[in-house]
Protein backbone atom coordinates (compact mmCIF):
# COMPACT_ATOMS: atom_id res chain seq x y z
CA UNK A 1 385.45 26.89 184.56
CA UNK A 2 385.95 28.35 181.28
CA UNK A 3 383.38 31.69 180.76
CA UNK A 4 381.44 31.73 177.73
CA UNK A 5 382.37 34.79 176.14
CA UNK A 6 380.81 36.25 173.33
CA UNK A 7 383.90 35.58 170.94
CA UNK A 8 383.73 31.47 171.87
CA UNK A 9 379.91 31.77 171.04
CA UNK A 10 380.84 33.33 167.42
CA UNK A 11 383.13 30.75 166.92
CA UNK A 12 381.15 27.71 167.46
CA UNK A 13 378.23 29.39 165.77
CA UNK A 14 380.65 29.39 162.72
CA UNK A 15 382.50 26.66 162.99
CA UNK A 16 382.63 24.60 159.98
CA UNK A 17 384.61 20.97 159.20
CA UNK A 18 385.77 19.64 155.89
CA UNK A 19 386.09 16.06 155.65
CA UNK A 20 388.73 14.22 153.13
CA UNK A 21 388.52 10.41 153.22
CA UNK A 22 391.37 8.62 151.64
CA UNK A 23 390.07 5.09 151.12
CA UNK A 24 391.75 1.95 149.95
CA UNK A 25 392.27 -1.96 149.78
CA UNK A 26 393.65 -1.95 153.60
CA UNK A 27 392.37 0.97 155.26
CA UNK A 28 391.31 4.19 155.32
CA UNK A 29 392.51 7.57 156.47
CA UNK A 30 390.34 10.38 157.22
CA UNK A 31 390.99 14.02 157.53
CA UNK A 32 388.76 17.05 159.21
CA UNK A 33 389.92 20.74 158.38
CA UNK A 34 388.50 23.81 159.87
CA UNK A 35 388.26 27.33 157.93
CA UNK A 36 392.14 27.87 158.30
CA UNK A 37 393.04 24.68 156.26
CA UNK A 38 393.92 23.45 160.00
CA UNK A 39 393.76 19.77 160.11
CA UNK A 40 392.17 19.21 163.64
CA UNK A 41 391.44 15.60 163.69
CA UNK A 42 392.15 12.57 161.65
CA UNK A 43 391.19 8.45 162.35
CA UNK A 44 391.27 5.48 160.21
CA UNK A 45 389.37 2.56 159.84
CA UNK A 46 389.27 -0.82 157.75
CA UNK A 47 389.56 -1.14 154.22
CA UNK A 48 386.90 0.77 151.91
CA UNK A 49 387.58 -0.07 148.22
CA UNK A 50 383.50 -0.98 147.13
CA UNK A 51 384.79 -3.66 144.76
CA UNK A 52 386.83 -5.33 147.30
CA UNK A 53 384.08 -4.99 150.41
CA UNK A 54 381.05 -3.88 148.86
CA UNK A 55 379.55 -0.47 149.34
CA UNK A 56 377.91 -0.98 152.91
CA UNK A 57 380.50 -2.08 154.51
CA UNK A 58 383.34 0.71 152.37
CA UNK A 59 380.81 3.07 154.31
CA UNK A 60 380.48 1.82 157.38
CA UNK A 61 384.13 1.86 157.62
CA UNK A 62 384.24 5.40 157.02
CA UNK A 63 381.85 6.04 159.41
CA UNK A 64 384.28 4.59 161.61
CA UNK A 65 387.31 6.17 160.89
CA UNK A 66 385.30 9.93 161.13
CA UNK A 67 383.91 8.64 164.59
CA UNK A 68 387.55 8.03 165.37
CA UNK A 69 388.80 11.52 164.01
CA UNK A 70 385.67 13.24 165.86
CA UNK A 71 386.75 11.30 169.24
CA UNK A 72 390.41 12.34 168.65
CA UNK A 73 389.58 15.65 167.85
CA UNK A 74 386.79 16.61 170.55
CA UNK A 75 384.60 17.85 167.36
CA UNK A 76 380.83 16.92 166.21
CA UNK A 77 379.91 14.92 163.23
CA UNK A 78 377.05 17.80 162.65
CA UNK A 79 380.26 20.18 162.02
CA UNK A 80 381.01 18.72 158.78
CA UNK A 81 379.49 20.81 155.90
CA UNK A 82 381.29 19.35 152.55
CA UNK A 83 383.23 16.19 151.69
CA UNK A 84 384.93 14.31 149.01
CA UNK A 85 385.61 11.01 149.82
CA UNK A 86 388.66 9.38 147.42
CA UNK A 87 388.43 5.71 147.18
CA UNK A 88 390.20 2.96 144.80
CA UNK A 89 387.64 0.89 142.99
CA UNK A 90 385.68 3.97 142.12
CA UNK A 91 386.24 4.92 138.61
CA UNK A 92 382.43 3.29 137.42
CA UNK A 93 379.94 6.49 137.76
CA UNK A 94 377.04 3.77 139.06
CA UNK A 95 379.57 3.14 142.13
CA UNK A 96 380.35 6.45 142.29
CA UNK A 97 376.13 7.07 142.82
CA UNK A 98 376.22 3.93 145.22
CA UNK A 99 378.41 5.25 147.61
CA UNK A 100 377.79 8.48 147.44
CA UNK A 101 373.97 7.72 148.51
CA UNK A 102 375.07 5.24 151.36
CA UNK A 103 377.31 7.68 152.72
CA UNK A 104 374.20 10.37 152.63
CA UNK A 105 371.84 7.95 154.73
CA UNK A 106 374.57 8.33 157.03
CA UNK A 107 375.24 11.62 157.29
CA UNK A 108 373.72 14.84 156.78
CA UNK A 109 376.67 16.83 154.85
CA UNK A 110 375.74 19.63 152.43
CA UNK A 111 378.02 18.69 149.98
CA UNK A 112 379.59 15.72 148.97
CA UNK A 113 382.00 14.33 146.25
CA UNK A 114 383.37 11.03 145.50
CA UNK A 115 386.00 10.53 143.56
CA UNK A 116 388.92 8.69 143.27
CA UNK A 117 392.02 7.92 145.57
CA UNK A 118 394.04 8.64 142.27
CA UNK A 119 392.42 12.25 141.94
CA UNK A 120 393.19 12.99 145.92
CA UNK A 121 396.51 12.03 145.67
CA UNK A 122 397.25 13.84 142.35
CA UNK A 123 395.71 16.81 143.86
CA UNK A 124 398.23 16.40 147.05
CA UNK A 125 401.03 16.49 144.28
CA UNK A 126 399.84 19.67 141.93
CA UNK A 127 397.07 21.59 144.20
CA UNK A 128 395.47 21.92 140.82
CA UNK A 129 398.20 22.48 138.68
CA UNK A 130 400.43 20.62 135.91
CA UNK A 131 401.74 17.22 136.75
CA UNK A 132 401.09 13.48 138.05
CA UNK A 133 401.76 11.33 140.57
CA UNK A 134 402.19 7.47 141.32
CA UNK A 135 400.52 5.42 143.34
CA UNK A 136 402.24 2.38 144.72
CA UNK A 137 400.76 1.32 147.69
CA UNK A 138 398.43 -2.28 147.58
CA UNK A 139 397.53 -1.91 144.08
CA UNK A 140 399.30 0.69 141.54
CA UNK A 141 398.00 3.53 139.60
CA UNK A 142 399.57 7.02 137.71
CA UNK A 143 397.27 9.62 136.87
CA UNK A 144 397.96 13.27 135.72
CA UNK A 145 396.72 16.58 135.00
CA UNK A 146 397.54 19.08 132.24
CA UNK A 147 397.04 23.24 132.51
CA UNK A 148 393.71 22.58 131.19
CA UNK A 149 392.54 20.14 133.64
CA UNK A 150 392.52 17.25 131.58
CA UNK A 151 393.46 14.34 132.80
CA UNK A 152 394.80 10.78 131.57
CA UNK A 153 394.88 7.55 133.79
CA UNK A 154 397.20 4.52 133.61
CA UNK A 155 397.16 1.45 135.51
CA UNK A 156 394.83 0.92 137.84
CA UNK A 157 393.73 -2.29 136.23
CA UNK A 158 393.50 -4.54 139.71
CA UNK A 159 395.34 -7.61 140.50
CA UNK A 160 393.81 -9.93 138.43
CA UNK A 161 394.71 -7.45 135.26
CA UNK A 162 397.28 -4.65 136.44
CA UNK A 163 398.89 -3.63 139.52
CA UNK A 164 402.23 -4.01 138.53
CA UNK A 165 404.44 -2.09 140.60
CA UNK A 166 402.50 -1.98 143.59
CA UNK A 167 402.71 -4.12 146.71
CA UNK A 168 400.63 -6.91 144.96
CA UNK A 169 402.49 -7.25 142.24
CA UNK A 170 405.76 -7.47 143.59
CA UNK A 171 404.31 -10.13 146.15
CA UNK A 172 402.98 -12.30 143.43
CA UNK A 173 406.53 -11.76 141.12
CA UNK A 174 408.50 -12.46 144.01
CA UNK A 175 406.17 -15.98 144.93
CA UNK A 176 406.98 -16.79 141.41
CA UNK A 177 410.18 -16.45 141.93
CA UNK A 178 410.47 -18.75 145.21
CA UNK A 179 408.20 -21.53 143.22
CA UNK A 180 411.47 -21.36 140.40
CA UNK A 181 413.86 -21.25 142.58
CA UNK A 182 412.12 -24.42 144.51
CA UNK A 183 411.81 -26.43 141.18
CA UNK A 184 415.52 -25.55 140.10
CA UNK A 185 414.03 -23.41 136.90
CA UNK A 186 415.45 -19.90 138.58
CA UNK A 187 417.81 -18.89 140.84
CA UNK A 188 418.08 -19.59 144.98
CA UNK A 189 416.67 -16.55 146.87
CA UNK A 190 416.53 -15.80 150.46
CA UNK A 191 412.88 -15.12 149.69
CA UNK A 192 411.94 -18.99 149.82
CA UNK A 193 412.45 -18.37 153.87
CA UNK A 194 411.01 -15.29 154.04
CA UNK A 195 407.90 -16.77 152.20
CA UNK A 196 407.77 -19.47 154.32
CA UNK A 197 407.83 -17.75 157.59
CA UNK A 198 405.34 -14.74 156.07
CA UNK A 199 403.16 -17.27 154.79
CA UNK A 200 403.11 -19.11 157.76
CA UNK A 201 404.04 -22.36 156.05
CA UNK A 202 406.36 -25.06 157.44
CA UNK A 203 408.64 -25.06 153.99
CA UNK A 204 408.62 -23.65 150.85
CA UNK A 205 406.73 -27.28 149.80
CA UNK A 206 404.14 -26.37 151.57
CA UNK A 207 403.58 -22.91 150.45
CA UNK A 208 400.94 -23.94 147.89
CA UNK A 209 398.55 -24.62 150.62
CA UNK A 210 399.14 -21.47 152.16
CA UNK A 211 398.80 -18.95 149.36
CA UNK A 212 395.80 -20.92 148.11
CA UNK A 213 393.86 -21.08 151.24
CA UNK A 214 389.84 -19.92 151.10
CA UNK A 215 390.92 -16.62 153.50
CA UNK A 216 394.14 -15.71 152.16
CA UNK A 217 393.17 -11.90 150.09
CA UNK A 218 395.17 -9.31 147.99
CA UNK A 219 395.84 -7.44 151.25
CA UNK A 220 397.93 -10.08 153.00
CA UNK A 221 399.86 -11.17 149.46
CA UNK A 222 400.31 -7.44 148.80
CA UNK A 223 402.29 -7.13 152.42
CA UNK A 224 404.51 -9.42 151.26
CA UNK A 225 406.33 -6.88 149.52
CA UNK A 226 407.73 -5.45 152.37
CA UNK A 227 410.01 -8.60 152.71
CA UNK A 228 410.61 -8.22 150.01
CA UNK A 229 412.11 -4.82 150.13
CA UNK A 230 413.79 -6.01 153.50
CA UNK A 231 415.63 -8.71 150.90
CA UNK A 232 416.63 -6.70 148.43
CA UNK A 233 418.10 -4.32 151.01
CA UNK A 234 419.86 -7.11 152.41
CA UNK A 235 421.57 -7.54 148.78
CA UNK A 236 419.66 -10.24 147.40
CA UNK A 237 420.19 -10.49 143.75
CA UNK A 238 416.73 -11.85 142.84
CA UNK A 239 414.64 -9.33 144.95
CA UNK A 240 416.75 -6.47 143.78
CA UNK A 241 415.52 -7.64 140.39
CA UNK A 242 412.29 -7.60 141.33
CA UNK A 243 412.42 -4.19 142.86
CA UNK A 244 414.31 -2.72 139.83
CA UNK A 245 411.70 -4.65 137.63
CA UNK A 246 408.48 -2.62 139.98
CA UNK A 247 410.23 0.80 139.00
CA UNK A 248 410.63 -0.33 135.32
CA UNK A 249 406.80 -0.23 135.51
CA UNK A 250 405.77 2.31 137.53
CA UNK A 251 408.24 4.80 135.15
CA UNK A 252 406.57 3.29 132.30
CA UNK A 253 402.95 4.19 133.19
CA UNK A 254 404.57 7.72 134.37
CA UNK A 255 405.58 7.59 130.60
CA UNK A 256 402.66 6.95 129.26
CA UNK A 257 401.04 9.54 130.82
CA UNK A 258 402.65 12.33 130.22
CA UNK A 259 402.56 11.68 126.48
CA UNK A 260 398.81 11.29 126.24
CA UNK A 261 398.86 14.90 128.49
CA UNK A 262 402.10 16.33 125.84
CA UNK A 263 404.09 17.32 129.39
CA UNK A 264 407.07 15.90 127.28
CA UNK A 265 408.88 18.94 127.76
CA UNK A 266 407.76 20.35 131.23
CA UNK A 267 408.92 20.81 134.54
CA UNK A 268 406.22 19.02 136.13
CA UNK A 269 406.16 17.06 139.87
CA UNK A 270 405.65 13.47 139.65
CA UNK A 271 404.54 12.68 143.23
CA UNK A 272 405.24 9.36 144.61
CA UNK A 273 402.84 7.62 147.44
CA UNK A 274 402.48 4.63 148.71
CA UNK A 275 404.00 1.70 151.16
CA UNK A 276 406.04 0.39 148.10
CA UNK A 277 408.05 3.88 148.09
CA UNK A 278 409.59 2.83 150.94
CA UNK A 279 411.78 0.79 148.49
CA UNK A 280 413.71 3.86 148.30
CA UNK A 281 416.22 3.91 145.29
CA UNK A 282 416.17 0.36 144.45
CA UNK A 283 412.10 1.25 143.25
CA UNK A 284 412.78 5.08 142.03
CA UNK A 285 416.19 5.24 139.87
CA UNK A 286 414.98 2.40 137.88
CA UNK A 287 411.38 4.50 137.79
CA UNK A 288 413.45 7.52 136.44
CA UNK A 289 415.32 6.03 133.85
CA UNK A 290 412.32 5.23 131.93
CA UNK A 291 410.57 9.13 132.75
CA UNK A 292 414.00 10.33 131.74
CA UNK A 293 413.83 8.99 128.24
CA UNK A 294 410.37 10.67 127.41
CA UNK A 295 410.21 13.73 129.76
CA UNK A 296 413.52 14.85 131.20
CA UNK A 297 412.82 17.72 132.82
CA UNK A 298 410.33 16.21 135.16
CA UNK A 299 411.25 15.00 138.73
CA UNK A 300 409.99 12.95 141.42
CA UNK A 301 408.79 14.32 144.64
CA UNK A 302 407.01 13.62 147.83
CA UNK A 303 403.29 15.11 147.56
CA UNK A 304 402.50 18.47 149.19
CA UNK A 305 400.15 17.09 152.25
CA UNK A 306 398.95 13.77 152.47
CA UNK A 307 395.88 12.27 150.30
CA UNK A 308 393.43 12.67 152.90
CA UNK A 309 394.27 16.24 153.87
CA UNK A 310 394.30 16.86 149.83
CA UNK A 311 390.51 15.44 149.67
CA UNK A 312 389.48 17.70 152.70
CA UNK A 313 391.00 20.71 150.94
CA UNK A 314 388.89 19.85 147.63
CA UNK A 315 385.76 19.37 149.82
CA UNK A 316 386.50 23.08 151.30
CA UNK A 317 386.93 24.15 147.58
CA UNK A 318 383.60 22.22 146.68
CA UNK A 319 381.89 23.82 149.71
CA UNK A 320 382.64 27.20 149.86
CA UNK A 321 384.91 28.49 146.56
CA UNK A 322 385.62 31.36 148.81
CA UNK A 323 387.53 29.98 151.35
CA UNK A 324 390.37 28.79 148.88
């Protein structure tokens, strides 16, 4: 049996967590660092987008996934001192207030923060500094920073209004393009099978039924997309489209952004995240001819740490400046 030295004593006396929660449409991924920017346990849970679920349950699903981290991890929910919790369907202040005073019922944390999944993941990219990143992944968002901490947003508009680029939006382009290609007003695609089979209709006819039904959500259209990817890989003319059509947008909100922050002529990271990345260079050449065109010395790149490690770094920062 392990003796319970003095030094073991000092530790747990000291021992402090930082929790990062990134929180979306599908799930959500949470993140506990110690002192030494250690990550020592992560979990996930369901989705935990307010808009989509409502507040309660975006909670209690955080609740979950930090039970699951805690189990994982062997450490105490009473260990956690700060959080920021970055969640899509946040950018309203009064939802902002909402969950932030749920989560506190729940938990007795000094300090927390909520904030968007947007700001988590930009802060993966730049760890404060210059630059942007993309956000592909159910829904699609850019947002980016300057040297003076301003930022700029673009996208993030929802399915109904936006999301082009993301998985959503390539689902819904590429179930326009099977109806087209089933009334003879576009071209054949293997997509009409894979739509079929996805869907979990018995023919393309009967996809209508499918798509439409009262529990079909933006979560199952959105995975979609990966067939879609798997088509275009395949060489599929009208999913390639598609794709290249995704990266068209996702460069153009890029664009946008970094005119509004006048990073025209910097050497700034453009982090890409998301399930839709997975596209490879079918999604990113076409997303770099258009940031080409307005910023050429910028570049794509894979974040620094993941979003939710990113959020459990700014809840350290928040916490206790003096640890960072």
């Amino acid at each position: 049996m392990p003796q319970n030295t003095p030094e073991r004593g000092r530790k747990r006396q000291l021992y402090q967590l930082f929790l990062g929660v990134d929180g979306g449409g599908t799930k959500t991924n949470v993140a506990l660092m110690d002192e030494s920017h250690e990550v020592v346990a992560e979990g996930s849970g369901g989705p935990s987008n307010p808009l989509r679920v409502g507040v309660e349950t975006a909670v209690a699903n955080i609740a979950k996934a930090i039970d699951a981290a805690c189990d994982s991890g062997g450490v105490s929910r009473g260990d956690i001192v700060a959080a920021t919790l970055g969640l899509a369907g946040v950018r309203r202040q009064d939802i902002r207030e909402r969950v932030r005073d749920s989560f506190a019922t729940r938990f007795r944390v000094k300090k927390t923060s909520v904030t968007t999944d947007a700001d988590i993941a930009l802060y993966g990219t730049t760890l404060g500094k210059a630059g942007l990143v993309v956000i592909a992944g159910t829904g699609s968002v850019c947002i980016g920073v300057d040297d003076n901490g301003e930022k700029f947003i673009a996208g993030g508009w929802g399915p109904v209004a936006g999301d082009e680029g993301g998985g959503r939006g390539i689902a819904g382009e590429a179930l326009h393009a099977v109806a087209k290609a089933s009334d003879g007003r576009g071209p054949l695609t293997k997509l009409s099978e894979q739509a079929a089979d996805y869907f979990r209709a018995s023919n393309v006819e009967n996809l209508i039924g499918a798509i439409y039904a009262p529990q079909m959500d933006n979560s199952r259209i959105a995975g979609f997309a990966r067939l879609v990817v798997e088509t275009a890989q395949d060489g599929d003319k009208v999913a390639i489209e598609i794709l290249r059509d995704a990266g068209h947008e996702l460069g153009t909100a890029a664009a946008a952004v970094l005119k509004k922050l006048g990073l025209e002529k910097r050497k700034v990271p453009i982090g890409c995240v998301g399930s839709v990345f997975k596209a490879g260079d079918l999604l990113t050449d076409p997303m770099t001819e258009i940031i080409a065109r307005v910023a050429p010395k910028a570049f794509l790149t894979d974040p620094q740490m993941p979003p939710a490690h990113a959020a459990a770094l700014m809840a350290m920062k928040n916490g206790n400046s003096k640890m960072i």
